[in-house]
N, C-alpha and C. Protein backbone atom coordinates (compact mmCIF):
# COMPACT_ATOMS: atom_id res chain seq x y z
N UNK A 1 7.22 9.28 -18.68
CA UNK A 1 6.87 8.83 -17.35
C UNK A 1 7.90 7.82 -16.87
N UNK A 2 8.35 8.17 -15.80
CA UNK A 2 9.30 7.30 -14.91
C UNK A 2 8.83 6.00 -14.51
N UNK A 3 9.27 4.67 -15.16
CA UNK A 3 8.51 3.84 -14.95
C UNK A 3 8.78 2.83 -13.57
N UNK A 4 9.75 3.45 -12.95
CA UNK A 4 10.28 2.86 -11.22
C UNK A 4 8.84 3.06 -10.49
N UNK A 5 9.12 2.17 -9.48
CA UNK A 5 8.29 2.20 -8.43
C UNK A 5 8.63 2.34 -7.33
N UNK A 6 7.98 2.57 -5.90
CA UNK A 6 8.61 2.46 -4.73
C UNK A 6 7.89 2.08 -4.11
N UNK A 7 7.65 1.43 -2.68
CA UNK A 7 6.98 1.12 -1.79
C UNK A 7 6.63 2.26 -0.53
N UNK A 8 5.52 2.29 -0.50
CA UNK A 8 5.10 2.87 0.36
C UNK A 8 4.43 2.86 2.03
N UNK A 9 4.32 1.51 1.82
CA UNK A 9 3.54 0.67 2.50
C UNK A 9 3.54 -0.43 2.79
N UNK A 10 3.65 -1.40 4.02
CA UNK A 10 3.69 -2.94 3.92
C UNK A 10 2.77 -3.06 5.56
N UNK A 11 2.38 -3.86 5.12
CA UNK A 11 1.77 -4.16 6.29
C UNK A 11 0.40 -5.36 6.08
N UNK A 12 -1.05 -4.66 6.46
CA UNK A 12 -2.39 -6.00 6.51
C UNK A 12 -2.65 -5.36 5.26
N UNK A 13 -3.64 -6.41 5.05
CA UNK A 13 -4.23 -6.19 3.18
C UNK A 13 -5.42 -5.02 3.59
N UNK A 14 -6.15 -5.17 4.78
CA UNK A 14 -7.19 -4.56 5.01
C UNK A 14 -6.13 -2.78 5.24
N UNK A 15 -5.68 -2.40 5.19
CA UNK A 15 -4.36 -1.23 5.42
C UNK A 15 -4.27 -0.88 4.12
N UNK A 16 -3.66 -1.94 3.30
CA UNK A 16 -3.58 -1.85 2.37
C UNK A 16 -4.48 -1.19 1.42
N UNK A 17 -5.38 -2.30 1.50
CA UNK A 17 -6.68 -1.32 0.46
C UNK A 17 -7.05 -0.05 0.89
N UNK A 18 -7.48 0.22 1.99
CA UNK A 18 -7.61 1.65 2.79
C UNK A 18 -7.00 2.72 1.49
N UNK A 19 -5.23 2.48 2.39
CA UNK A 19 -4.14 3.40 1.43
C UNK A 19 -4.70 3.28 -0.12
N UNK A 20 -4.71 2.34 -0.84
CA UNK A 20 -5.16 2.36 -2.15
C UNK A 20 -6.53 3.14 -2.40
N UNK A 21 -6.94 3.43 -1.76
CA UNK A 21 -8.07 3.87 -2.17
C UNK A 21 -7.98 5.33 -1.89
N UNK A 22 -7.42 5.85 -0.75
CA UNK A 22 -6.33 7.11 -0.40
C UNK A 22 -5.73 7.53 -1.44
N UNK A 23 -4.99 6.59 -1.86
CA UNK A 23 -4.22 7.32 -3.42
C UNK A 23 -5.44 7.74 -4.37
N UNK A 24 -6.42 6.36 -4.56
CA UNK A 24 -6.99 6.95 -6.20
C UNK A 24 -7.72 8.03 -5.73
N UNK A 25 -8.06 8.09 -4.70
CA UNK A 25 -8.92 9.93 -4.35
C UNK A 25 -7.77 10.80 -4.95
N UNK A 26 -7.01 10.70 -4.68
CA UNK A 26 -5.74 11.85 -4.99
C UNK A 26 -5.37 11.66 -6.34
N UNK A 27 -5.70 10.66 -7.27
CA UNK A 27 -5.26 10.70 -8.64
C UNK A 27 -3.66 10.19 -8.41
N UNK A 28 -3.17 9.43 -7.46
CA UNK A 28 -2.30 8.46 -7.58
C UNK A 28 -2.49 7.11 -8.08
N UNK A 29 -1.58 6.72 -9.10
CA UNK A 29 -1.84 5.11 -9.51
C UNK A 29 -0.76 4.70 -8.57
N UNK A 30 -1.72 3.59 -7.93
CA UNK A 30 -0.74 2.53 -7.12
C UNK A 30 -0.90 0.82 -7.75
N UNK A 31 -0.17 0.29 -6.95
CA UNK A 31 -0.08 -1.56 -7.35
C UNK A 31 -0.25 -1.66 -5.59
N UNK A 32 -0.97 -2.68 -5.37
CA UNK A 32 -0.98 -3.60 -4.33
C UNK A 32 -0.41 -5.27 -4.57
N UNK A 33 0.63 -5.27 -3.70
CA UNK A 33 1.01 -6.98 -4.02
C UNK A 33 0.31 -7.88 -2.49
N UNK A 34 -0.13 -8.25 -2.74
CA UNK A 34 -1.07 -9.52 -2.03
C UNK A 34 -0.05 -10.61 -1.63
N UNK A 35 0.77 -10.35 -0.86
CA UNK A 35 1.37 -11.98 -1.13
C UNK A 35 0.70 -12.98 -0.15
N UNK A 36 -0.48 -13.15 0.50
CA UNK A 36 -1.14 -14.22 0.79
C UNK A 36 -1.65 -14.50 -0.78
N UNK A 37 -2.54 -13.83 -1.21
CA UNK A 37 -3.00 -14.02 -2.43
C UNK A 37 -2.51 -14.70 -3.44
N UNK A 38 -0.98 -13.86 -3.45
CA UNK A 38 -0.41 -14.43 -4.85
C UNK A 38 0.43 -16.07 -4.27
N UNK A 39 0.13 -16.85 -2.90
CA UNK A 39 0.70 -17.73 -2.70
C UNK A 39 -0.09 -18.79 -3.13
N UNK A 40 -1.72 -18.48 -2.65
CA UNK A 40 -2.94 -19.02 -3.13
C UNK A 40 -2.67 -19.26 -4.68
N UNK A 41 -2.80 -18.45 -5.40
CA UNK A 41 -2.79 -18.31 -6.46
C UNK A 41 -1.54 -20.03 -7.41
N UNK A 42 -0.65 -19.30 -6.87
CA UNK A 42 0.25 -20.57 -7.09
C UNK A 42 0.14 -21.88 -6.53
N UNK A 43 -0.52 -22.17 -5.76
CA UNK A 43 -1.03 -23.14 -5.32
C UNK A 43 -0.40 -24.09 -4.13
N UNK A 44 0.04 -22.96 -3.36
CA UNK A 44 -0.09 -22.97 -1.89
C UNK A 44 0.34 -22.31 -0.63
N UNK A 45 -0.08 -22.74 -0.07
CA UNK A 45 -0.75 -20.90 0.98
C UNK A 45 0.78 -21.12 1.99
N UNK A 46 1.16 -19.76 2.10
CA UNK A 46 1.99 -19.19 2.53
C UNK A 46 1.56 -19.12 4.53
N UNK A 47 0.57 -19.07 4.15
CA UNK A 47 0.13 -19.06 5.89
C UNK A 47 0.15 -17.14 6.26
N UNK A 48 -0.19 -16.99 7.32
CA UNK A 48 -0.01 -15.45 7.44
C UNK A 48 1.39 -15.11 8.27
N UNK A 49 1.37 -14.12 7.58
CA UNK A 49 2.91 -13.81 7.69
C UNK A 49 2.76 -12.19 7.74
N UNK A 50 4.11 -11.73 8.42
CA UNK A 50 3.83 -10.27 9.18
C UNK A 50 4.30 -9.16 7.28
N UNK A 51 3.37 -8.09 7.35
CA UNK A 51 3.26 -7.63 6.48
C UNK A 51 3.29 -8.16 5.09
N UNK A 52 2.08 -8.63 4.83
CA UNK A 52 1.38 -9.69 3.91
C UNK A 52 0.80 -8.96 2.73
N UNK A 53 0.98 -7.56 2.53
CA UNK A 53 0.52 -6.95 1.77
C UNK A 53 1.34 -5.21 1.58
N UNK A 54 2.03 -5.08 -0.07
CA UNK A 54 2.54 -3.97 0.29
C UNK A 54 1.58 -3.26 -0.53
N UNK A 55 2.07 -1.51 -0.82
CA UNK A 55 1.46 -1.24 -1.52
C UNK A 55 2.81 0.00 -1.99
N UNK A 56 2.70 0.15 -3.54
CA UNK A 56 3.78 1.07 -4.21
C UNK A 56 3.16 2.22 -5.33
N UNK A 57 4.00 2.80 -5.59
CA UNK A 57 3.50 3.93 -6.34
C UNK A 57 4.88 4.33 -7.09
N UNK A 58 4.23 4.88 -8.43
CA UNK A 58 5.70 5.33 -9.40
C UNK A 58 6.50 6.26 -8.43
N UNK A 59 8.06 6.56 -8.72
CA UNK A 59 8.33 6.97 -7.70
C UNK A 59 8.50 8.97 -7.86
N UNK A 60 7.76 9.12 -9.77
CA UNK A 60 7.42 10.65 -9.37
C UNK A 60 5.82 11.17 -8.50
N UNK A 61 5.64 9.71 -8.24
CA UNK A 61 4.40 10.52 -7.10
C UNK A 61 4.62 9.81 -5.48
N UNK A 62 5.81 9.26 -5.34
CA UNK A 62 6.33 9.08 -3.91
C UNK A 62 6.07 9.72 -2.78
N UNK A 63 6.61 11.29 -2.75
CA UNK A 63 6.61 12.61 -2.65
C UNK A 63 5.27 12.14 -2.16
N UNK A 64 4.48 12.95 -2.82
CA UNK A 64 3.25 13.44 -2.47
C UNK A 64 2.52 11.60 -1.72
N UNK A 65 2.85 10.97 -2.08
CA UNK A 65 1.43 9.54 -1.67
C UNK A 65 2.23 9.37 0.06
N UNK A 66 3.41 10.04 0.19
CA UNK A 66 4.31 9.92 1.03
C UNK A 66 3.28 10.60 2.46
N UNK A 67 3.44 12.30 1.65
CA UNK A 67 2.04 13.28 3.01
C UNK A 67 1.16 12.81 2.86
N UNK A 68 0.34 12.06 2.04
CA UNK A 68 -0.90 11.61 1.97
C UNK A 68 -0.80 10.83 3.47
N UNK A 69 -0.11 9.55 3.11
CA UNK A 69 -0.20 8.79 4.58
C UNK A 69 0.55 9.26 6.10
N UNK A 70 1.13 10.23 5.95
CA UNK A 70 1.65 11.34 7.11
C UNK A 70 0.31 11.92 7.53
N UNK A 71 -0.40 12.42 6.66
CA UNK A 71 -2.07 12.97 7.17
C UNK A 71 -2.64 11.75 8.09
N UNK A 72 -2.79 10.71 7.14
CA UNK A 72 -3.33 9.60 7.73
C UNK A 72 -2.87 9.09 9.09
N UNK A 73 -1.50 9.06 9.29
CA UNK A 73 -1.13 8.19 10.43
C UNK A 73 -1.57 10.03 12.10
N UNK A 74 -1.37 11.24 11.12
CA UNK A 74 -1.65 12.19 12.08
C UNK A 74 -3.08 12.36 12.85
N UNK A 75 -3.70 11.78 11.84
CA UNK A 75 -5.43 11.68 11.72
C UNK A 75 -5.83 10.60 12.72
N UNK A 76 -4.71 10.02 12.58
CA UNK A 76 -4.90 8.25 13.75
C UNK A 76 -4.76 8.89 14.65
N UNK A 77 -3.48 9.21 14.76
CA UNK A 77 -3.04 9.55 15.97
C UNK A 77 -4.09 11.08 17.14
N UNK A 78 -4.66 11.67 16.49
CA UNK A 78 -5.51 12.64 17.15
C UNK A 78 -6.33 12.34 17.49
N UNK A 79 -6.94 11.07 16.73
CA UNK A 79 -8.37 10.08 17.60
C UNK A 79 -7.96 8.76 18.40
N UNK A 80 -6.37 8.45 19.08
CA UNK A 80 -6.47 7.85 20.47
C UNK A 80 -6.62 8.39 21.05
């Protein structure tokens, strides 16, 4: 297993999780990085900041987590 990653995603955490949860239906493992979270965490807040949350996937399932969110943004786009 290819242990690279890629990003797929950056944007709100609430987006974020969405997509993550998009993948594990599909049997994609993803990582979400939080960076409000992980500023908290260290012990002090970053404030909000524009795309505050990415989300990545190894990059032999890129490809595919890639149409996953192509469905998604098509799916948006047919219900404005």
């Amino acid at each position: 297993m290819d242990n690279e990653i890629k990003r797929v995603y950056s944007g709100s955490v609430v987006d974020a999780e969405f997509i993550g949860s998009v993948l594990a239906d599909n049997g994609i493992q993803f990582l979400i990085r939080n960076f409000q979270e992980e500023s908290l965490v260290a012990g002090w807040a970053a404030g909000v900041i524009q795309g505050d949350a990415s989300v990545f996937v190894f990059t032999e399932d890129y490809d595919k987590a890639m149409l996953l969110l192509d469905e998604i943004n098509a799916a948006e786009t047919e219900g404005e």
